[in-house]
N, C-alpha and C. Protein backbone atom coordinates (compact mmCIF):
# COMPACT_ATOMS: atom_id res chain seq x y z
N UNK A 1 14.50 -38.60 17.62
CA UNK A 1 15.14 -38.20 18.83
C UNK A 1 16.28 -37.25 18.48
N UNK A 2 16.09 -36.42 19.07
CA UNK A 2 17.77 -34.86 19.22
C UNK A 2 18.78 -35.18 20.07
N UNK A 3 19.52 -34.82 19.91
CA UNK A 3 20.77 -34.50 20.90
C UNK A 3 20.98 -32.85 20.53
N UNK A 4 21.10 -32.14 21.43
CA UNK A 4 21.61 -31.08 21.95
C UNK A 4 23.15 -30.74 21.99
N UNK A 5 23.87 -31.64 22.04
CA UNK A 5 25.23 -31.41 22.23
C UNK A 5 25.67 -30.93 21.75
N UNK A 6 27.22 -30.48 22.11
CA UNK A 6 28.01 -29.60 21.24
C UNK A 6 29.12 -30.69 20.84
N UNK A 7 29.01 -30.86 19.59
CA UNK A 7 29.64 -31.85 19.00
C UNK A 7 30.79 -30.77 18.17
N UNK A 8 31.40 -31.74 17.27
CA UNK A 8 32.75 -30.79 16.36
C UNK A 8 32.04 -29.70 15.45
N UNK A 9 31.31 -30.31 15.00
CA UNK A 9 30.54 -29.55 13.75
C UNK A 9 30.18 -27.79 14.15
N UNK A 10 29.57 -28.03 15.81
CA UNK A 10 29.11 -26.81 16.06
C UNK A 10 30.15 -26.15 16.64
N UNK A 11 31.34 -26.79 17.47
CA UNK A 11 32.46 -26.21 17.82
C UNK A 11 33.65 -25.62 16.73
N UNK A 12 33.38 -25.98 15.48
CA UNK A 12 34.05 -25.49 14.43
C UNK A 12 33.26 -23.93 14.17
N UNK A 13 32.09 -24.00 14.25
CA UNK A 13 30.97 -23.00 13.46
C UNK A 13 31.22 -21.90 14.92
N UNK A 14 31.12 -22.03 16.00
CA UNK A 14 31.33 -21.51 16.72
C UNK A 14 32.87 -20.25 16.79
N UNK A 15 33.91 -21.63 16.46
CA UNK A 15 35.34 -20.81 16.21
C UNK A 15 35.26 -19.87 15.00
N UNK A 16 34.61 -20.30 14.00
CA UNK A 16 34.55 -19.56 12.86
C UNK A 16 33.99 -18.20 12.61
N UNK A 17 32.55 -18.35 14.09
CA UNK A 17 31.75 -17.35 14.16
C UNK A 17 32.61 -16.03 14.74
N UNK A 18 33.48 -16.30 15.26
CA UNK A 18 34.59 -15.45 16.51
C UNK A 18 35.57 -15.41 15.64
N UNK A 19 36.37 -16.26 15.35
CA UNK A 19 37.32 -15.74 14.48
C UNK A 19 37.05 -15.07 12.90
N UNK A 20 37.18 -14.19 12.34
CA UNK A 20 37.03 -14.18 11.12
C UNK A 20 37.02 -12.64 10.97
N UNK A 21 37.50 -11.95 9.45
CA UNK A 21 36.81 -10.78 8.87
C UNK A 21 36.55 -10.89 8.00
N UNK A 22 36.85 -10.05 7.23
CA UNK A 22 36.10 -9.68 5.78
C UNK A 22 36.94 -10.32 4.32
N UNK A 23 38.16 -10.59 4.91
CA UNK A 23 38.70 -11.85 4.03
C UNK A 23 38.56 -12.80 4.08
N UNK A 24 38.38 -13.45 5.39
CA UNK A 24 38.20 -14.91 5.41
C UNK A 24 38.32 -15.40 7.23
N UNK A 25 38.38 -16.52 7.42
CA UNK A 25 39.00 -16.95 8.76
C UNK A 25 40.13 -16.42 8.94
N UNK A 26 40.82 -16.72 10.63
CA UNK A 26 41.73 -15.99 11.13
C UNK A 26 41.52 -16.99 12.56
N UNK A 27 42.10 -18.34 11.99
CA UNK A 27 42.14 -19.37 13.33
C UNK A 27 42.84 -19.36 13.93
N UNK A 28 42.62 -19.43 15.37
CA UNK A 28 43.31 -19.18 16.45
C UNK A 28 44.41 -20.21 16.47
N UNK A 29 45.75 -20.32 16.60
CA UNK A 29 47.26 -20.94 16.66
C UNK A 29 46.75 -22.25 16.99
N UNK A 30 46.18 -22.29 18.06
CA UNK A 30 45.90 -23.95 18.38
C UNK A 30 45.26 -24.62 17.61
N UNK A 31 44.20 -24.17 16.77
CA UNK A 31 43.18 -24.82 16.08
C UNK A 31 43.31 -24.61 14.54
N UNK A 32 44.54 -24.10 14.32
CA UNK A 32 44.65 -23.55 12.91
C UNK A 32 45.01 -25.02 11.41
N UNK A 33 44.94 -25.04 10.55
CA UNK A 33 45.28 -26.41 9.74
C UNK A 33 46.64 -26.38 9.76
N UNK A 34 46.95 -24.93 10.17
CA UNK A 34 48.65 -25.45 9.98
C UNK A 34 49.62 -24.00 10.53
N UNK A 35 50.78 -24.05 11.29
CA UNK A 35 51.55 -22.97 12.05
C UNK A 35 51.61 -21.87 10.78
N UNK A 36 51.95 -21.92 9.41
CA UNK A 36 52.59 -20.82 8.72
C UNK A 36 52.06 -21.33 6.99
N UNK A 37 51.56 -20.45 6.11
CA UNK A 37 51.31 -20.82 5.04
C UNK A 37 52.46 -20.16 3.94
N UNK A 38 53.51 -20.89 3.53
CA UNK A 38 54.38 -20.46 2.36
C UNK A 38 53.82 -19.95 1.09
N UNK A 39 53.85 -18.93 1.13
CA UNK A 39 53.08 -18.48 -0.47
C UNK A 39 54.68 -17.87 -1.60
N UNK A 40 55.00 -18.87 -2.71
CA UNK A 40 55.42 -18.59 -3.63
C UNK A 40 55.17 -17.54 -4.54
N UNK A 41 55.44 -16.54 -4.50
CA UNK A 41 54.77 -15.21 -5.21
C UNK A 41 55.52 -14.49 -6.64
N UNK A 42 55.54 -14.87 -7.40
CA UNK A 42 56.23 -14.70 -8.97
C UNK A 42 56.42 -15.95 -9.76
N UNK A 43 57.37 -15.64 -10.61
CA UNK A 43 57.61 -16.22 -11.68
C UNK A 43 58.79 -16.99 -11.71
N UNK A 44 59.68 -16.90 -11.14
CA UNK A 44 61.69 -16.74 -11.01
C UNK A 44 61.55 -17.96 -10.40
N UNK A 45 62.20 -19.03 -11.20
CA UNK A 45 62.44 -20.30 -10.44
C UNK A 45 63.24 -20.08 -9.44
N UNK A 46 63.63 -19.29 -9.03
CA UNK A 46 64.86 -18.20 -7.21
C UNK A 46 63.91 -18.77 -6.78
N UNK A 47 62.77 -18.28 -6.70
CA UNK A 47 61.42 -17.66 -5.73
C UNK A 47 61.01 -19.23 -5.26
N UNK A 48 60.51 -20.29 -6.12
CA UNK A 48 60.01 -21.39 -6.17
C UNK A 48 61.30 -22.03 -4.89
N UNK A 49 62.32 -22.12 -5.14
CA UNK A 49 62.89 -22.78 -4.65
C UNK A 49 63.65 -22.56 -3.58
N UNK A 50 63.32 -21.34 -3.50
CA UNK A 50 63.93 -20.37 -1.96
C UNK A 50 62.28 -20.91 -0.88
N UNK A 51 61.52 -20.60 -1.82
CA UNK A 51 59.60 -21.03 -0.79
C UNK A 51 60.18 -22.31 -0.79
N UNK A 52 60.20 -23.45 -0.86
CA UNK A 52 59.96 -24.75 -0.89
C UNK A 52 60.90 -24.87 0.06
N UNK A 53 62.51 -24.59 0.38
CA UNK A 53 63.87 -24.71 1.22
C UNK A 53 62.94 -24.11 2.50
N UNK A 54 62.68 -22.69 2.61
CA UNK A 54 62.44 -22.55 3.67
C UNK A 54 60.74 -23.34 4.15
N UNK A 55 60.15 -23.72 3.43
CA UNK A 55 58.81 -24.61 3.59
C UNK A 55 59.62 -25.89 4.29
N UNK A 56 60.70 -26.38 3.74
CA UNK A 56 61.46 -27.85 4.56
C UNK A 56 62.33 -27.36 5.90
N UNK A 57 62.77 -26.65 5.81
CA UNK A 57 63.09 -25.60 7.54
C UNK A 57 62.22 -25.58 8.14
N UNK A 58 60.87 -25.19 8.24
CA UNK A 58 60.18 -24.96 9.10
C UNK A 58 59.58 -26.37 9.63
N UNK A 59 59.34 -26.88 8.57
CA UNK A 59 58.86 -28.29 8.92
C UNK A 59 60.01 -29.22 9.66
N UNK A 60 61.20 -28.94 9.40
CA UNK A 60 62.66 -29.30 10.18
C UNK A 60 62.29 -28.95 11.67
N UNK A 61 61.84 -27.70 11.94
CA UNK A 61 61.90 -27.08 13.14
C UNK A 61 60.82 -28.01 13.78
N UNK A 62 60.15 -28.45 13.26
CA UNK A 62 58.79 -28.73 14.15
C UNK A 62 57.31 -28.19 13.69
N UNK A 63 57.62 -27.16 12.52
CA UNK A 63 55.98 -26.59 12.73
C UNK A 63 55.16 -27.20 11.23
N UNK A 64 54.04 -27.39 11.20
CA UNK A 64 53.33 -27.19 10.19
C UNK A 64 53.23 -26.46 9.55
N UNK A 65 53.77 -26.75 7.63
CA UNK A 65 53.09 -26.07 6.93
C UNK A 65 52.23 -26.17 5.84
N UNK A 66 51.72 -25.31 5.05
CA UNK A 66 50.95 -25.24 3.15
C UNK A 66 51.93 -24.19 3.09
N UNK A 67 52.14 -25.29 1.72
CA UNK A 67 53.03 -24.49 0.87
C UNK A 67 52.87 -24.26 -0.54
N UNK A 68 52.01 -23.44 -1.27
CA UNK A 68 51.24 -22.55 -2.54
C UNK A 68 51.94 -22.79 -3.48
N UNK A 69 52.80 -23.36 -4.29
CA UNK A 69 53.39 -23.53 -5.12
C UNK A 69 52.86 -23.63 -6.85
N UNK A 70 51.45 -23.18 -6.59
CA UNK A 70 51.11 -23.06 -7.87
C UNK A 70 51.65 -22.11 -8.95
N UNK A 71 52.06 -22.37 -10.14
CA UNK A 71 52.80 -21.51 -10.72
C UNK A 71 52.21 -20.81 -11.82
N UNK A 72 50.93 -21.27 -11.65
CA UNK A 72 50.19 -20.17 -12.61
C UNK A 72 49.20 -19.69 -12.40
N UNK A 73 48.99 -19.06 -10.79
CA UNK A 73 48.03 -18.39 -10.67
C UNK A 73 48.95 -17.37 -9.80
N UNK A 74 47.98 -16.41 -10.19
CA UNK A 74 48.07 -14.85 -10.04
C UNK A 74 48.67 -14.60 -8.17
N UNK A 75 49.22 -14.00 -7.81
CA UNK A 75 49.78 -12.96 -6.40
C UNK A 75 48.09 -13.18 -5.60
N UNK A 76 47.39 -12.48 -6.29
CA UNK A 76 45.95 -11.91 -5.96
C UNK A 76 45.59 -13.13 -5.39
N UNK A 77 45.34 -13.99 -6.41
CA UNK A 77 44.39 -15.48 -6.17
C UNK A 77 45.32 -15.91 -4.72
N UNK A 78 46.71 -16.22 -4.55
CA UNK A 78 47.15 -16.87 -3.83
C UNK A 78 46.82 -16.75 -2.15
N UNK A 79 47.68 -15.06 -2.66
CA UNK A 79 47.11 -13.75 -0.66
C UNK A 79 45.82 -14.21 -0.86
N UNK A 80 44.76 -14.46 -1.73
CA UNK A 80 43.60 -14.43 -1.25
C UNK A 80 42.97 -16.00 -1.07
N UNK A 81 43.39 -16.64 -1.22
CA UNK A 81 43.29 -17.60 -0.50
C UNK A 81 43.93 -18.31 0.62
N UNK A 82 45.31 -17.52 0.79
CA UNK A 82 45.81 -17.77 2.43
C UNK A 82 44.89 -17.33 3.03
N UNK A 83 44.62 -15.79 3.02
CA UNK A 83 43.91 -14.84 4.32
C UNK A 83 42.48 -15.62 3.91
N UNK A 84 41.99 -16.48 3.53
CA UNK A 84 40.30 -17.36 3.64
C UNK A 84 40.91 -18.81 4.16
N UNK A 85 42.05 -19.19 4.02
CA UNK A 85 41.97 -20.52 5.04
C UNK A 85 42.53 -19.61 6.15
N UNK A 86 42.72 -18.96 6.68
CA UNK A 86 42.91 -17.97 7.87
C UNK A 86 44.40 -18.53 8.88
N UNK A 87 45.48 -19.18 8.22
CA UNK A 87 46.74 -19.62 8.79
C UNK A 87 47.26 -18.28 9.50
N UNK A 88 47.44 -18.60 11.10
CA UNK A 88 47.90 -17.34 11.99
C UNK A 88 49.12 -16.48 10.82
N UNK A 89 50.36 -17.47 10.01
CA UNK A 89 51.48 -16.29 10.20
C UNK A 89 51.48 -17.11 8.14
N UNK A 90 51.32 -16.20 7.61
CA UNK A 90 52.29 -15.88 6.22
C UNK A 90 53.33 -15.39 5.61
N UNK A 91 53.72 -16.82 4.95
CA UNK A 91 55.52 -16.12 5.10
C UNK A 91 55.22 -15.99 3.10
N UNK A 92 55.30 -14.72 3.00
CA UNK A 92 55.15 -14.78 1.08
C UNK A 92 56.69 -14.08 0.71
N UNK A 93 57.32 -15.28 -0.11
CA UNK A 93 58.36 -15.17 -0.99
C UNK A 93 58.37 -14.65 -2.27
N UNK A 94 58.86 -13.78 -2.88
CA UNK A 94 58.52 -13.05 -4.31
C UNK A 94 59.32 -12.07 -4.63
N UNK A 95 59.36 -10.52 -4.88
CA UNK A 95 60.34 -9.78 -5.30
C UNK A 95 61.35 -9.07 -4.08
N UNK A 96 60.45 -9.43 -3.16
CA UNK A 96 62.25 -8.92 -2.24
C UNK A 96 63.06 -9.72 -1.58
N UNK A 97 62.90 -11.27 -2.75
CA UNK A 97 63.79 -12.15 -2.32
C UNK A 97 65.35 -11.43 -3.39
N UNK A 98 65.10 -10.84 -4.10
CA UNK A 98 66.70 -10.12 -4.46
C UNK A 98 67.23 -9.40 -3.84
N UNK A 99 66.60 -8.46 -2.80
CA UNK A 99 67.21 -7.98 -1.55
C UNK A 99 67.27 -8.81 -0.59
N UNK A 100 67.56 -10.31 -0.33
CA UNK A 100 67.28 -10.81 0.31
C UNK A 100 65.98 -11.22 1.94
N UNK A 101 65.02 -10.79 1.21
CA UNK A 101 63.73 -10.32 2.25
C UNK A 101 62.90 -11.25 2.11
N UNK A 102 62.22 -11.75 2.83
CA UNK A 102 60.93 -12.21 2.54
C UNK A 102 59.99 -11.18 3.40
N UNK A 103 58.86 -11.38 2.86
CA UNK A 103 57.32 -11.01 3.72
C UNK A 103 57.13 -12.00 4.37
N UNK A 104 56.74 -11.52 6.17
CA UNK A 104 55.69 -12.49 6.69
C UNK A 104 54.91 -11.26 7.54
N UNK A 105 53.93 -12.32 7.43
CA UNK A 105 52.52 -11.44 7.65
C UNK A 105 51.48 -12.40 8.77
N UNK A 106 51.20 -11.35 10.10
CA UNK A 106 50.08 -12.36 10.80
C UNK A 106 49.01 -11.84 10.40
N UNK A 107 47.93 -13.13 9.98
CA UNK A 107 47.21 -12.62 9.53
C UNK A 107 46.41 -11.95 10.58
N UNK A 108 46.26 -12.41 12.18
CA UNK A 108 45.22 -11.26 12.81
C UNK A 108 45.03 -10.16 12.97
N UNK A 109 46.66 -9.70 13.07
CA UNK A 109 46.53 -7.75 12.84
C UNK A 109 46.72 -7.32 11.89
N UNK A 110 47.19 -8.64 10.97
CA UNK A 110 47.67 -7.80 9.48
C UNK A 110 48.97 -7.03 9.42
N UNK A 111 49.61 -7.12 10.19
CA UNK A 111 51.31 -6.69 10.26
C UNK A 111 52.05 -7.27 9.76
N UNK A 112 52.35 -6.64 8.85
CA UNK A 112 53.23 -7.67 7.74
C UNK A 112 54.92 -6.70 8.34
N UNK A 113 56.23 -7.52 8.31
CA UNK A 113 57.40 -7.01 8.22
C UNK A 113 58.31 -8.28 7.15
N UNK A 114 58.91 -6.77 6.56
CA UNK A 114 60.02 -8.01 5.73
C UNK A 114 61.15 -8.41 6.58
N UNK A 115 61.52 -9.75 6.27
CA UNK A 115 62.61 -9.88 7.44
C UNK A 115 63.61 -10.93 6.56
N UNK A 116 65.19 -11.03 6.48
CA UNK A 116 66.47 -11.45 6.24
C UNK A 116 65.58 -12.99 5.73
N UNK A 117 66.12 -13.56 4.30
CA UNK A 117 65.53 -14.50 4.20
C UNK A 117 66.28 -15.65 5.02
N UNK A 118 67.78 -15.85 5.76
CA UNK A 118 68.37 -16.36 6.44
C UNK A 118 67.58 -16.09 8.16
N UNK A 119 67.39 -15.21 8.16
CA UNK A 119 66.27 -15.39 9.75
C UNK A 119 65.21 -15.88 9.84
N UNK A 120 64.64 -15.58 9.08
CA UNK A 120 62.93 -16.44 8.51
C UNK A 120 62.21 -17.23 9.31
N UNK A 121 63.08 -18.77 9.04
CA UNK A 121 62.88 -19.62 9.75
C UNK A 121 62.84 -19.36 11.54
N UNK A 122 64.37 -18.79 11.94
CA UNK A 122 63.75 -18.16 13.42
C UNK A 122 62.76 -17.59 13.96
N UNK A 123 62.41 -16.44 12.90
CA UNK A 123 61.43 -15.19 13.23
C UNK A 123 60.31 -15.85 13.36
N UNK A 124 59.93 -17.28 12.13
CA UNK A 124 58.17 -17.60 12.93
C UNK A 124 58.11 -18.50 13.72
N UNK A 125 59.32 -19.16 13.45
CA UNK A 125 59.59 -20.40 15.04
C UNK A 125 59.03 -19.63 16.33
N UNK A 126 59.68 -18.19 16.31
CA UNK A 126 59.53 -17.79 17.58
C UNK A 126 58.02 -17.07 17.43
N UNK A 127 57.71 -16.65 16.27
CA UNK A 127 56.15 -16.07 16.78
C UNK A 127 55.36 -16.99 17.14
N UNK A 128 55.75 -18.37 16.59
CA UNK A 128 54.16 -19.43 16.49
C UNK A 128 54.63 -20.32 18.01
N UNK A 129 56.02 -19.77 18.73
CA UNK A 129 56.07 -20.77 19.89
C UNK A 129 55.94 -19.29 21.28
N UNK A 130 55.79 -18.29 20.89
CA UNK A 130 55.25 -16.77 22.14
C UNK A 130 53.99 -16.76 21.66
N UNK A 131 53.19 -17.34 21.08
CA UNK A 131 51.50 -16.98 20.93
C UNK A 131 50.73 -18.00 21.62
């Protein structure tokens, strides 16, 4: 005997079929594993521990995050496995944390701006609570 229904399995495959490009998923805010993915990007114990502070801010605020903290894999490997679990907004910490900057990046249009690593926390509070 079948069932026909649309159960999770096919409602996942469905979102996946609609959301996505050529990097990976690109889940829609509501359905995403998590509001913002922290990607640690270098070497400089700065970097590690500036990602992790603002990874406990955001989670302070209310939102979900992953936070990449692997320290021995490559820039490449990391961006490329945010943009394939497809998290709406990436906040990547790395060399223009000495100008005080971070990168965040949505992944649906791909607009990345650097922004004050002291605003940070505001800037995706407010993208992931106007989307």
């Amino acid at each position: 005997m079948g069932s026909y229904g649309v159960g999770v399995t096919r409602a996942v495959a469905a979102l996946a079929e609609a959301n996505h490009d050529g990097r990976g998923l690109v889940w829609p805010r509501t359905v995403a594993p998590a509001d913002v993915h922290v990607v640690a990007v270098g070497r400089g114990e700065d970097i590690f521990q500036a990602a992790e502070k603002l990874s406990a801010e955001l989670e302070e605020a209310g939102l979900s995050v992953i936070y990449d903290d692997r320290p021995k894999v490559s820039p490449g490997v990391k961006f490329g496995d945010a943009e394939l679990l497809g998290v709406p907004t990436i906040l990547a910490v790395g060399r223009g944390l000495v100008d005080g900057v971070v990168e965040i990046k949505d992944r649906r249009s791909g607009e990345a701006e650097n922004v004050a690593v002291d605003k940070a926390v505001d800037y995706v509070v407010n993208a992931v609570r106007n989307q």
